[in-house]
C-alpha atoms as a PDB file:
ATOM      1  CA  UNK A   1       3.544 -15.976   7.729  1.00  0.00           C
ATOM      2  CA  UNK A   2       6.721 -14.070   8.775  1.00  0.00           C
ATOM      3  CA  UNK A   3       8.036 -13.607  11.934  1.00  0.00           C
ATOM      4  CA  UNK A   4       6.576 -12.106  14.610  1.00  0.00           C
ATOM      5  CA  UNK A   5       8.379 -10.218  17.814  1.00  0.00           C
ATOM      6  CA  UNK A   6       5.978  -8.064  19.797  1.00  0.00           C
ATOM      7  CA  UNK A   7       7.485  -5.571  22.365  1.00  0.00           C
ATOM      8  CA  UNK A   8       4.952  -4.622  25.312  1.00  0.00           C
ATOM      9  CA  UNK A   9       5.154  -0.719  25.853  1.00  0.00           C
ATOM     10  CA  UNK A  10       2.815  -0.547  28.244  1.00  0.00           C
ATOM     11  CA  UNK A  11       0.686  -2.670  30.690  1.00  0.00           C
ATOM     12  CA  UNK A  12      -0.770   0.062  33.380  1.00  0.00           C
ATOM     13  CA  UNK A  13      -3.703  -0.417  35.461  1.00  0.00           C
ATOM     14  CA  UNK A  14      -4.798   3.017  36.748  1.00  0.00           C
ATOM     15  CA  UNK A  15      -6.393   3.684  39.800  1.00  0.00           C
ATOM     16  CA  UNK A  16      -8.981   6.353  40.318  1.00  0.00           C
ATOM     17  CA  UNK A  17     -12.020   7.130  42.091  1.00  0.00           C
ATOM     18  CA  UNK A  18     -14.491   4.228  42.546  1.00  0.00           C
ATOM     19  CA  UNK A  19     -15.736   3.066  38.941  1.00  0.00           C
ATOM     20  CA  UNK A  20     -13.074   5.152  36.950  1.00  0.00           C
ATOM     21  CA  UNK A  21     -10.380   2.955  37.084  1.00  0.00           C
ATOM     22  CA  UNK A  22      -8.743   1.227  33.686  1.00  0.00           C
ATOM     23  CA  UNK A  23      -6.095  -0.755  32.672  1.00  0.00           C
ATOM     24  CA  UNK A  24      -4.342  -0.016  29.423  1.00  0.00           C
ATOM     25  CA  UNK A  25      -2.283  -2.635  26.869  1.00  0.00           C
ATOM     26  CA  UNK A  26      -0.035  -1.540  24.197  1.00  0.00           C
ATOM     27  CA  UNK A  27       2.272  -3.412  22.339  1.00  0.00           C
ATOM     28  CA  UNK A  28       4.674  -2.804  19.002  1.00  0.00           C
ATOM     29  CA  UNK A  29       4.245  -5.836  16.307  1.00  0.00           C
ATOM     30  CA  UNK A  30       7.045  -5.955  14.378  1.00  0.00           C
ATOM     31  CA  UNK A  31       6.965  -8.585  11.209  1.00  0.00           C
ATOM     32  CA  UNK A  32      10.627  -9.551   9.494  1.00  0.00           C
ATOM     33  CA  UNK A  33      11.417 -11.961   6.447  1.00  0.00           C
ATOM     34  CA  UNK A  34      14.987 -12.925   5.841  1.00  0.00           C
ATOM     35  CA  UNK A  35      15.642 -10.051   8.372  1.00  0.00           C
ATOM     36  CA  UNK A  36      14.545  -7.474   6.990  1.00  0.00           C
ATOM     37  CA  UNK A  37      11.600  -5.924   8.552  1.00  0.00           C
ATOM     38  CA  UNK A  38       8.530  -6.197   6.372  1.00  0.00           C
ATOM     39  CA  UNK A  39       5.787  -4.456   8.741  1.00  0.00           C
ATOM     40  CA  UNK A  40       5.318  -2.813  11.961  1.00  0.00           C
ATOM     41  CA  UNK A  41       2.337  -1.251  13.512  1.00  0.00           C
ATOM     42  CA  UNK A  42       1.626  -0.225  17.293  1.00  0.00           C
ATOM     43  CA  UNK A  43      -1.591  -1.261  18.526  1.00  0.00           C
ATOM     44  CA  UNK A  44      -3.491  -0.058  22.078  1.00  0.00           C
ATOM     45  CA  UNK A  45      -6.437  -0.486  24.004  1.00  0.00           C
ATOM     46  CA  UNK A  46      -7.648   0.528  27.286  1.00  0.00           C
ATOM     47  CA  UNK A  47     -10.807  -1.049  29.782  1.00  0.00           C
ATOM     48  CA  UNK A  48     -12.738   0.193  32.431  1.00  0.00           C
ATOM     49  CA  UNK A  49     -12.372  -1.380  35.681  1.00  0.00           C
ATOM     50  CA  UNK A  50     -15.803  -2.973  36.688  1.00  0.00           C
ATOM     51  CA  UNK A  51     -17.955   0.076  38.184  1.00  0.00           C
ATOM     52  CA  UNK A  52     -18.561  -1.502  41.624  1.00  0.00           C
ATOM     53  CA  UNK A  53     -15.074  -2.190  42.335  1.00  0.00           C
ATOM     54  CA  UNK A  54     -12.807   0.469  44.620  1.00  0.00           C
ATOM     55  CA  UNK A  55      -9.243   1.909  43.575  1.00  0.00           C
ATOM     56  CA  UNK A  56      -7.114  -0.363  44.158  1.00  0.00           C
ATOM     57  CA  UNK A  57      -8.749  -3.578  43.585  1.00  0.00           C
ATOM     58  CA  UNK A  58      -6.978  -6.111  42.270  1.00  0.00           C
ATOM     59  CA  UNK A  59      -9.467  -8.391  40.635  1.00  0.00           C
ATOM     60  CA  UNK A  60     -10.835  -5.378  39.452  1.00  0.00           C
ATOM     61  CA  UNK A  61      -7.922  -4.654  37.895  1.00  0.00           C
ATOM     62  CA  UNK A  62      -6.742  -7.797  36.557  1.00  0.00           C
ATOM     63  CA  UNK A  63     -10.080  -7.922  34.645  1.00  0.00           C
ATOM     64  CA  UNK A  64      -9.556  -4.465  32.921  1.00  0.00           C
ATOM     65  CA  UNK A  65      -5.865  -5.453  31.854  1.00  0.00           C
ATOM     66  CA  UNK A  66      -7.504  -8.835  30.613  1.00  0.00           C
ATOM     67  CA  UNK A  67     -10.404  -6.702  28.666  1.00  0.00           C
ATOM     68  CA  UNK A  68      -7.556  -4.414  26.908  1.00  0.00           C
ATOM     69  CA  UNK A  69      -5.522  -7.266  26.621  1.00  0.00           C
ATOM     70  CA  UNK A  70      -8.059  -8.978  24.287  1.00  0.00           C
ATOM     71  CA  UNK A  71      -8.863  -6.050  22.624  1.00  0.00           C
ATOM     72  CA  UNK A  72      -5.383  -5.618  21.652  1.00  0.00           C
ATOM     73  CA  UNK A  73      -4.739  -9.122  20.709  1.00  0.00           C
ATOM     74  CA  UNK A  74      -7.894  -8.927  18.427  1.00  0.00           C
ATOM     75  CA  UNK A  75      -6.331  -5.889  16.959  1.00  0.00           C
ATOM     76  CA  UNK A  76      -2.941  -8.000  16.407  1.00  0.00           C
ATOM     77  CA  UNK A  77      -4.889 -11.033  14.986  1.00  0.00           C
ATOM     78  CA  UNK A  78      -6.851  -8.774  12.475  1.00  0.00           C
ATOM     79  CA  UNK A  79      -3.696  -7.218  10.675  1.00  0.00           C
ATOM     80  CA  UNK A  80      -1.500 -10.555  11.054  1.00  0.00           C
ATOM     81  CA  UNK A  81      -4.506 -11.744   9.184  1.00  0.00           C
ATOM     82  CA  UNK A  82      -4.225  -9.064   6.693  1.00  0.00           C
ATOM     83  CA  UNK A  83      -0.756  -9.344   6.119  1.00  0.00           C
ATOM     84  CA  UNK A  84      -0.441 -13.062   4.951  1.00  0.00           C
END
C-alpha cells in the first residue's frame, strides 16, 4: 500500500442547547508512490453529543468527537481498502 499522510482540518466539538451539541472530524488522506501523489480524498463526519448531557460537558463531548472520529476512520479504512 502507498503512503499515507493525513492532515486533520477540523476537530470541533460544538456546544449548543442541552441535547444539540456535536463534535465534528475531518481529515485530508493524501496517498503518494515514489512521490508523486497517487490519491487524495477528504473525508468528514459529525456526532451528536449524548441527549442528557448539558453544553459544555466534557465527557459529553469527548464521546461525540470519539463517535465522528470512528466514523471517519471507517470512512478512511474503506477507500485505503479500495485503493490497494
Amino acid at each position: 500500500m502507498p503512503p499515507t499522510q493525513l492532515l486533520t482540518q477540523r476537530l470541533r466539538e460544538t456546544l449548543a442547547a442541552r441535547g444539540q451539541g456535536h463534535g465534528a472530524v475531518a481529515v485530508r488522506a493524501t496517498l503518494t508512490q515514489d512521490g508523486r501523489v497517487v490519491g487524495q480524498r477528504s473525508f468528514a463526519a459529525n456526532a451528536p453529543a449524548p441527549s442528557g448531557d448539558a453544553p459544555g460537558d466534557a465527557p459529553g463531548g469527548a464521546r461525540a468527537l470519539a463517535a465522528a472520529s470512528d466514523d471517519v476512520i471507517a470512512q478512511l479504512s474503506a477507500w485505503l481498502a479500495a485503493a490497494r
